[in-house]
C-alpha atoms as a PDB file:
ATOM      1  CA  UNK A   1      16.607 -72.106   1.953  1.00  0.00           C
ATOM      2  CA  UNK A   2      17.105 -75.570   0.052  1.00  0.00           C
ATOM      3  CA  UNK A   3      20.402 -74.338  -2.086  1.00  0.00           C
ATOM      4  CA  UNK A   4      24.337 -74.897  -0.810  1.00  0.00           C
ATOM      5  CA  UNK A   5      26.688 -72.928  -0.989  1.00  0.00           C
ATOM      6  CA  UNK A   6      29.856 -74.940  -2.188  1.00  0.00           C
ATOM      7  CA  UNK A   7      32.885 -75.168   0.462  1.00  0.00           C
ATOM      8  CA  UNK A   8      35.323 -72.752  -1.740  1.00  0.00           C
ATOM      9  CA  UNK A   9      32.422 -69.881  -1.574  1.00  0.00           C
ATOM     10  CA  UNK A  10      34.183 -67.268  -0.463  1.00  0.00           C
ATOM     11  CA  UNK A  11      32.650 -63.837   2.129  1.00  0.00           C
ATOM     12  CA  UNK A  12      32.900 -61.817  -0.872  1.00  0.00           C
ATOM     13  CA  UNK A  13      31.238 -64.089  -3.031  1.00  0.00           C
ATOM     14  CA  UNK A  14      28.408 -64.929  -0.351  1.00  0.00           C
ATOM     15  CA  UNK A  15      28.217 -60.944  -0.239  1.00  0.00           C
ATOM     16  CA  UNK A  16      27.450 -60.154  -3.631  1.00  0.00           C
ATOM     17  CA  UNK A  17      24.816 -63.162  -3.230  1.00  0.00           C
ATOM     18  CA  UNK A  18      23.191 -60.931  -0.555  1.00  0.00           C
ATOM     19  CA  UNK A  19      23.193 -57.435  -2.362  1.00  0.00           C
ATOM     20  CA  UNK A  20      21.486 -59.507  -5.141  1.00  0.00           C
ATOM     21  CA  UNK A  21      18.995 -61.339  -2.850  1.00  0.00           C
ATOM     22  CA  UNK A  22      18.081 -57.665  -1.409  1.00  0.00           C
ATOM     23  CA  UNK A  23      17.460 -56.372  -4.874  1.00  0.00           C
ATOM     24  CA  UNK A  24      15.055 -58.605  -5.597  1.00  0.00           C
ATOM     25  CA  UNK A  25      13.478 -58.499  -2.371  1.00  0.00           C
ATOM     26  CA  UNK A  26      12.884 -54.976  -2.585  1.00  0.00           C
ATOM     27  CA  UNK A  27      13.696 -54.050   0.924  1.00  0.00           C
ATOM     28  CA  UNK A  28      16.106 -51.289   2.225  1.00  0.00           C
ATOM     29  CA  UNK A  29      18.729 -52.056   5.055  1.00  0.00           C
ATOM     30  CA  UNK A  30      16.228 -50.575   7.710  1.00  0.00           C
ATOM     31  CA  UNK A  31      13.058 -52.480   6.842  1.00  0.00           C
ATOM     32  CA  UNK A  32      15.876 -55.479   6.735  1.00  0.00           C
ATOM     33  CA  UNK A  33      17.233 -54.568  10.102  1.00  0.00           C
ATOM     34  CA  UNK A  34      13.745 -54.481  11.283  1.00  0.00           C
ATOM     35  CA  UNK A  35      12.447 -57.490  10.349  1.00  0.00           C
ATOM     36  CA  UNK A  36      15.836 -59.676  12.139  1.00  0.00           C
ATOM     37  CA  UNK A  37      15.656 -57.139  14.925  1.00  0.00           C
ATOM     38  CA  UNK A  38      19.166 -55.474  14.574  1.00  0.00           C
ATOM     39  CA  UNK A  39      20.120 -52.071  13.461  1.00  0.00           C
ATOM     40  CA  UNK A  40      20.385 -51.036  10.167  1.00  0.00           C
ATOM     41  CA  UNK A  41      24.351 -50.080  10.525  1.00  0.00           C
ATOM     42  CA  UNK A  42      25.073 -53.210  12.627  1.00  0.00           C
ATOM     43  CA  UNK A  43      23.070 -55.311   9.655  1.00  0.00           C
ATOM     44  CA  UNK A  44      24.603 -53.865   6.561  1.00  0.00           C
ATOM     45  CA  UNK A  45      28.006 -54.386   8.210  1.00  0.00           C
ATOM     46  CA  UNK A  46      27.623 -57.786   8.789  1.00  0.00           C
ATOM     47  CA  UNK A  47      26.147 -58.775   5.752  1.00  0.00           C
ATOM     48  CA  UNK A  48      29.132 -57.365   4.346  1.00  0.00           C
ATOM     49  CA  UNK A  49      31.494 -59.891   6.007  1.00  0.00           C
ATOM     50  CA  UNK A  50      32.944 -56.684   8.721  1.00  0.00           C
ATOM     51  CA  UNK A  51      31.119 -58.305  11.765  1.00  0.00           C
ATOM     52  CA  UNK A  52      29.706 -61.350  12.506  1.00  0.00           C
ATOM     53  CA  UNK A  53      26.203 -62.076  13.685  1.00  0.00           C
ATOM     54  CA  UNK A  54      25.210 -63.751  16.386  1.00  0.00           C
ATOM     55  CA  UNK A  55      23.593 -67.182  14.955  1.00  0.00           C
ATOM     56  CA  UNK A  56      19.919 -66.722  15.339  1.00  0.00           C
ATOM     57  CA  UNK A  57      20.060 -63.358  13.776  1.00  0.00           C
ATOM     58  CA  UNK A  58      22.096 -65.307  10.798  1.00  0.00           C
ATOM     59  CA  UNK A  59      19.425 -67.603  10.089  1.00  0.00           C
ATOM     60  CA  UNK A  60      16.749 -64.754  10.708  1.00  0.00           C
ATOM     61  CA  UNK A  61      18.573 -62.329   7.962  1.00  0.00           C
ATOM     62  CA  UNK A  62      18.853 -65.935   5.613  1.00  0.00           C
ATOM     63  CA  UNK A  63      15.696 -67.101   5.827  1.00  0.00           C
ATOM     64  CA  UNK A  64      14.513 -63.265   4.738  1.00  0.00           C
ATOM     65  CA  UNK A  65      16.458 -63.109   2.121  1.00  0.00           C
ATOM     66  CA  UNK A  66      16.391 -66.531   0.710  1.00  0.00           C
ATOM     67  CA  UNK A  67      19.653 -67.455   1.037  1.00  0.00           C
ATOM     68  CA  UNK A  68      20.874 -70.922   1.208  1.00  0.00           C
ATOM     69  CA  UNK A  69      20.590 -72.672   5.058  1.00  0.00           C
ATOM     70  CA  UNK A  70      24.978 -73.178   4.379  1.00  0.00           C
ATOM     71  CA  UNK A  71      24.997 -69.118   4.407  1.00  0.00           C
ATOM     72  CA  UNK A  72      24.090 -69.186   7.862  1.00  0.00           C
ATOM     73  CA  UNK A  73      27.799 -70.186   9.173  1.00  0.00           C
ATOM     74  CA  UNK A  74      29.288 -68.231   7.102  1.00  0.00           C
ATOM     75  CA  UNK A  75      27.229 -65.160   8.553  1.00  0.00           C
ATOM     76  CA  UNK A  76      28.084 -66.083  11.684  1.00  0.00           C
ATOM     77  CA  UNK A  77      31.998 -66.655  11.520  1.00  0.00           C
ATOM     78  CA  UNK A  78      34.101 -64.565  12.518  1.00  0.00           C
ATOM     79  CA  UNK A  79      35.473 -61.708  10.250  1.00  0.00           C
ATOM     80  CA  UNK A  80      38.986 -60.890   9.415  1.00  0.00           C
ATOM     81  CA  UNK A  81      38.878 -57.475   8.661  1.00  0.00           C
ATOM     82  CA  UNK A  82      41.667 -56.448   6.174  1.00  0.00           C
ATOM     83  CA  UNK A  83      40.243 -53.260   4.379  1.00  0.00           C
ATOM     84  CA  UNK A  84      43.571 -52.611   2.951  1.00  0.00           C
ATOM     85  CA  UNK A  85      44.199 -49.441   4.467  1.00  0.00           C
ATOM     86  CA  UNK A  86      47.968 -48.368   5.807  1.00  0.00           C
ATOM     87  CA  UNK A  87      46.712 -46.709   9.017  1.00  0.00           C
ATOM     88  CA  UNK A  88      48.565 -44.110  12.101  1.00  0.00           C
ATOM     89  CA  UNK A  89      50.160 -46.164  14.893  1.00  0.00           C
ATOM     90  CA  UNK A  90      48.172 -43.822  17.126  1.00  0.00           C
ATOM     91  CA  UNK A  91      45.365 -45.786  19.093  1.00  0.00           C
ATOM     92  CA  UNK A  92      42.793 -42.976  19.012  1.00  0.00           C
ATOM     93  CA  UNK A  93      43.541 -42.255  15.399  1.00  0.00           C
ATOM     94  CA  UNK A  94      44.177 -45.610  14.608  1.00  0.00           C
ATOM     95  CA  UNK A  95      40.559 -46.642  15.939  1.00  0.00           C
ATOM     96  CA  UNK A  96      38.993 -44.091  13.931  1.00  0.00           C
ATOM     97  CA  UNK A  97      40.600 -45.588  10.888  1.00  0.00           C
ATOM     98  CA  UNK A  98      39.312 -48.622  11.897  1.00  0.00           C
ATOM     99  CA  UNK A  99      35.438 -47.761  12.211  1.00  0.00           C
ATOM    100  CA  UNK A 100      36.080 -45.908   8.621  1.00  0.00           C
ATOM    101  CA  UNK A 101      37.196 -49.037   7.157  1.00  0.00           C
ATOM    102  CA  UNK A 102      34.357 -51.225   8.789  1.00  0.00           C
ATOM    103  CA  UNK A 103      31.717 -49.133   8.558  1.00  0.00           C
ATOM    104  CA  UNK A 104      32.814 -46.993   5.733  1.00  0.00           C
ATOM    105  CA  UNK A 105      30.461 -49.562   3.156  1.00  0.00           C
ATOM    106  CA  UNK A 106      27.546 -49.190   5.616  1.00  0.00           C
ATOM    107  CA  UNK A 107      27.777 -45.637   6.038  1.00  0.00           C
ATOM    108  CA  UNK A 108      27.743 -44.976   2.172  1.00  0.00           C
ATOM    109  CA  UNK A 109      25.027 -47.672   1.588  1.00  0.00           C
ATOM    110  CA  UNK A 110      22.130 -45.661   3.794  1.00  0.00           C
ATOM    111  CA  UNK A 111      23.159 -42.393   2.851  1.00  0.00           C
ATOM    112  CA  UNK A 112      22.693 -43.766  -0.764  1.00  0.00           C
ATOM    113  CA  UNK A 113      19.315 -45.420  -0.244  1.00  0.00           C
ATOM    114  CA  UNK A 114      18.588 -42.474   2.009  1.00  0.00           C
ATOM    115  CA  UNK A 115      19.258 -39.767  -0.376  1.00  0.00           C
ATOM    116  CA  UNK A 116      20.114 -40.939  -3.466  1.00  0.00           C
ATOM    117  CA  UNK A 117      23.720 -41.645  -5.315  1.00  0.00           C
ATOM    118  CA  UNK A 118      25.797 -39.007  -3.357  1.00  0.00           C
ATOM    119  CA  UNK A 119      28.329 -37.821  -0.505  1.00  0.00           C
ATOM    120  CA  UNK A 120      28.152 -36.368   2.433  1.00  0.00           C
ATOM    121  CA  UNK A 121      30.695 -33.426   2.385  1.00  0.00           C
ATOM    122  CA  UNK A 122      33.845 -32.772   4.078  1.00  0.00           C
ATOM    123  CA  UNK A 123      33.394 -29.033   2.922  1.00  0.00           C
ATOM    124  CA  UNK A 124      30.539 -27.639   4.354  1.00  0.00           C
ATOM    125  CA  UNK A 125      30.748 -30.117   7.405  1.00  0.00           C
ATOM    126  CA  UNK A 126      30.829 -30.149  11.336  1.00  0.00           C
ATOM    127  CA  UNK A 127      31.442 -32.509  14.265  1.00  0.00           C
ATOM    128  CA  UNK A 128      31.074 -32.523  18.095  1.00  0.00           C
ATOM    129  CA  UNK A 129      32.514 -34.876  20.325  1.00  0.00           C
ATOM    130  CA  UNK A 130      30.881 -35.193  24.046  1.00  0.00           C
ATOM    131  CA  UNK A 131      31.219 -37.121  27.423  1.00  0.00           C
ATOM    132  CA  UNK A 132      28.536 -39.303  27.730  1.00  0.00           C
ATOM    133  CA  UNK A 133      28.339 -40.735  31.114  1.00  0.00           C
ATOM    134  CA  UNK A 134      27.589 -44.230  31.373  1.00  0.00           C
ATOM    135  CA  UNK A 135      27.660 -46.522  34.607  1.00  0.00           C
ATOM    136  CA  UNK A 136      30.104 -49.164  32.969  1.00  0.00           C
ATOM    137  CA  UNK A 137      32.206 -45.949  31.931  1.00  0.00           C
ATOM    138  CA  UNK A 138      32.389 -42.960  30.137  1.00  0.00           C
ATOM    139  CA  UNK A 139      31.739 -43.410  26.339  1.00  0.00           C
ATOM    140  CA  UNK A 140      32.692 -41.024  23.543  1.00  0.00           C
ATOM    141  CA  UNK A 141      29.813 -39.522  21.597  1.00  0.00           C
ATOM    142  CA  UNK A 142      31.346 -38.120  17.471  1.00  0.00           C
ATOM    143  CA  UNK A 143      28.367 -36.712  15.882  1.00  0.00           C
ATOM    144  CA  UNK A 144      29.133 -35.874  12.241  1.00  0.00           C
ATOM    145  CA  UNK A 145      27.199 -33.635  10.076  1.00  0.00           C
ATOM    146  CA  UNK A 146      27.681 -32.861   6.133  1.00  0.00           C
ATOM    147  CA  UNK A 147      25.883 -31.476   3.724  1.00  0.00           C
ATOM    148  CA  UNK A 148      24.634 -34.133   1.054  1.00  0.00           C
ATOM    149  CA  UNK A 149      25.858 -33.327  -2.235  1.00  0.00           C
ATOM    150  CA  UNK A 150      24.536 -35.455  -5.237  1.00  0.00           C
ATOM    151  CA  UNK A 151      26.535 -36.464  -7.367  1.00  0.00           C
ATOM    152  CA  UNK A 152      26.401 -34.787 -11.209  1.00  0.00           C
ATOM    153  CA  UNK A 153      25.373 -36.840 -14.612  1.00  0.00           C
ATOM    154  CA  UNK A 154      26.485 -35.235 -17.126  1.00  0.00           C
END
């Protein structure tokens, strides 16, 4: 981790870097995940610039994938998330917009390395949501289940 990365780098630019560095490493986001410790959704969205990671995990996920030792603080700042969406004024719907637009990337990313260059289907699709009871307070549990559908080459 000798290189810099010049002052005007922007996220998106230190973001392509690391979609290139994991090409040529070879790794998926799980084996990536596994090797700084972290989840695979947590560590695809924050090596896309929608969350920050805590330092030590920044240097961990640099040092594995080359990346210069300057990438570090820019791993670890603070994201502004503008995903360009107009979104409901509704909190509840308005927070489900938001986890689309954060997560949306990561989402497609390991269903892609997953199954291959497809969706997952609104069609032929279900959802629960439950109570799960939890000592700090009740969480909300959205499970989500669609049928992959590869895309066509034709």
């Amino acid at each position: 981790m000798n290189k810099m990365i010049p002052d005007e780098i922007t996220r998106d630019d230190l973001t392509a870097m690391i979609l290139r560095a994991k090409k040529r490493a070879g790794l998926s986001w799980a084996e990536i995940a596994g090797k700084i410790g972290m989840s695979p959704v947590w560590t695809h969205s924050a090596a896309t610039g929608m969350n920050a990671f805590p330092e030590d995990k920044a240097r961990a996920f640099a040092q594995l994938l080359g990346l210069p030792e300057s990438a570090v603080a820019l791993l670890a700042e603070s994201p502004l998330k503008l995903w360009g969406q107009t979104v409901p004024t509704d909190p509840c719907v308005y927070r489900l917009y938001e986890i689309v637009g954060v997560y949306g990337p990561t989402i497609k990313a390991l269903i892609n390395e997953e199954f291959g260059n497809g969706i997952m289907s609104a069609i032929d699709f279900s959802m629960a949501i439950e109570r799960e009871p939890d000592p700090k307070g009740d969480r909300v549990r959205i499970t989500m289940s669609g049928k992959y559908l590869e895309y066509a080459n034709w």
